[in-house]
Each structure stands twice: as structure tokens, then as C-alpha cells.
Protein backbone atom coordinates (compact mmCIF):
# COMPACT_ATOMS: atom_id res chain seq x y z
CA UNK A 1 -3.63 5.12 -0.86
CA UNK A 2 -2.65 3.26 -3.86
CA UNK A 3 -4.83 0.07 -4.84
CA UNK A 4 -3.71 -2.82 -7.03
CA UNK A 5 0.19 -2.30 -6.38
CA UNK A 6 0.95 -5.76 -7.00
CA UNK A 7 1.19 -5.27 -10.61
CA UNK A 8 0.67 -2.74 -13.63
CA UNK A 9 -0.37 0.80 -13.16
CA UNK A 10 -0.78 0.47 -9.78
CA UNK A 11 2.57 -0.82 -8.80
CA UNK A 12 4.16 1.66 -11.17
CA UNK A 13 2.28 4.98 -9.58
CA UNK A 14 3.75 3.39 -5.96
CA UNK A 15 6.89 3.15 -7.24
CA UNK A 16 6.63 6.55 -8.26
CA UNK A 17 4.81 7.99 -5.03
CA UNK A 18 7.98 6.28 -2.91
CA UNK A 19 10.52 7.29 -5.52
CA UNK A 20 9.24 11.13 -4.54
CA UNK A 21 9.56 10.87 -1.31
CA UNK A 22 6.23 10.55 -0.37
CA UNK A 23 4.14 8.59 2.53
CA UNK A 24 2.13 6.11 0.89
CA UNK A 25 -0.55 2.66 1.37
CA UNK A 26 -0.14 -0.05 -0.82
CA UNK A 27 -2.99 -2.29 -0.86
CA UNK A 28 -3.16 -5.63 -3.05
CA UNK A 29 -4.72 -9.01 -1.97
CA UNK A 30 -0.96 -11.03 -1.58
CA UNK A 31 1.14 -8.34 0.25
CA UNK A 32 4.00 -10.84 0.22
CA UNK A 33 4.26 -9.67 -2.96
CA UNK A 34 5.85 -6.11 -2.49
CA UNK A 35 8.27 -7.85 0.36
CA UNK A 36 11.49 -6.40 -1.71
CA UNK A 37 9.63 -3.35 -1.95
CA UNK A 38 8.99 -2.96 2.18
CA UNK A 39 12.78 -3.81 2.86
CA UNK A 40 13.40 -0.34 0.48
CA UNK A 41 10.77 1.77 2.23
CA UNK A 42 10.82 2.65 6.13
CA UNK A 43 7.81 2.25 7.83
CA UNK A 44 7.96 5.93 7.98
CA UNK A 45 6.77 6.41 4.01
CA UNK A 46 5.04 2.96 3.13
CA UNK A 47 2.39 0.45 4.73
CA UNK A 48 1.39 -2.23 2.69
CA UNK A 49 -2.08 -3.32 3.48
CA UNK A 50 -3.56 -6.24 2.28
CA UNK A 51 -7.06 -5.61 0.34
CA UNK A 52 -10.03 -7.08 -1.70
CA UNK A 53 -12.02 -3.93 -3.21
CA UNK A 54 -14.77 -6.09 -3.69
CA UNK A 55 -14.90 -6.54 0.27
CA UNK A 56 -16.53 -3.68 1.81
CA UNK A 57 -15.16 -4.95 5.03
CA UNK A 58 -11.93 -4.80 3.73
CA UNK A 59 -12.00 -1.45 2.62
CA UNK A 60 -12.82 -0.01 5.96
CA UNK A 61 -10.33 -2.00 7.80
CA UNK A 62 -7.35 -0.62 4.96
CA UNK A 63 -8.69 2.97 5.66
CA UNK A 64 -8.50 2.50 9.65
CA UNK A 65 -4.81 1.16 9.76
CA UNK A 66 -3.53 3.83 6.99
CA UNK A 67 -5.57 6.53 9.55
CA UNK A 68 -3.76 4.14 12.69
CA UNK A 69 0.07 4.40 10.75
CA UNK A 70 0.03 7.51 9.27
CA UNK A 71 -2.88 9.58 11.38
């Protein structure tokens, strides 16, 4: 799971995790944002998830799908 992946450091270590060929969760609060990104990526190595780390709520659900996609 990779947080923050809409910019910065946590876009560039996704880019990197996907460029390696492996599985990943991108979280970030606009997930329209890595659109281009998801067209890339088959479902298969990458669900973006969308994800306020100041919700607790939030968290939970973004731990429950990535458990859900990738088991």
C-alpha cells in the first residue's frame, strides 16, 4: 500500500513499485487523478483506492478492499 500517490514521493515510489512489476494500492483523496495511470496498470498489479489518513474510517475500508482485490 502506497499513500499519497497523487503527487511527490508517493506517486514516484508507485511509479516505481508498478515499473517492477509489482502488485500495488494507491490511495490518495481524488483517485481521478491517477486515471492515465489505471489505463497502464491491469487490475491484476494496481487498485487505486481513494483515502483520507486522517479518517480512521477510511483507513479500514482501504485495508478491506486491498485484502478483497488482492487477498
Amino acid at each position: 500500500v502506497v499513500t499519497g500517490t497523487s503527487t511527490g514521493l508517493g506517486r514516484n515510489l508507485l511509479e516505481t513499485v508498478l515499473a517492477a512489476g509489482e502488485r500495488t494500492v494507491a490511495t490518495l483523496r481524488q483517485p481521478d487523478v491517477l486515471k492515465e495511470i489505471q489505463t497502464s496498470y491491469s487490475a491484476e498489479k494496481l487498485l487505486v483506492v481513494r483515502l483520507d489518513v486522517t479518517q480512521p474510517s477510511e483507513m479500514l475500508a482501504a485495508f478491506a478492499a486491498a485484502e478483497k482485490h488482492f487477498g
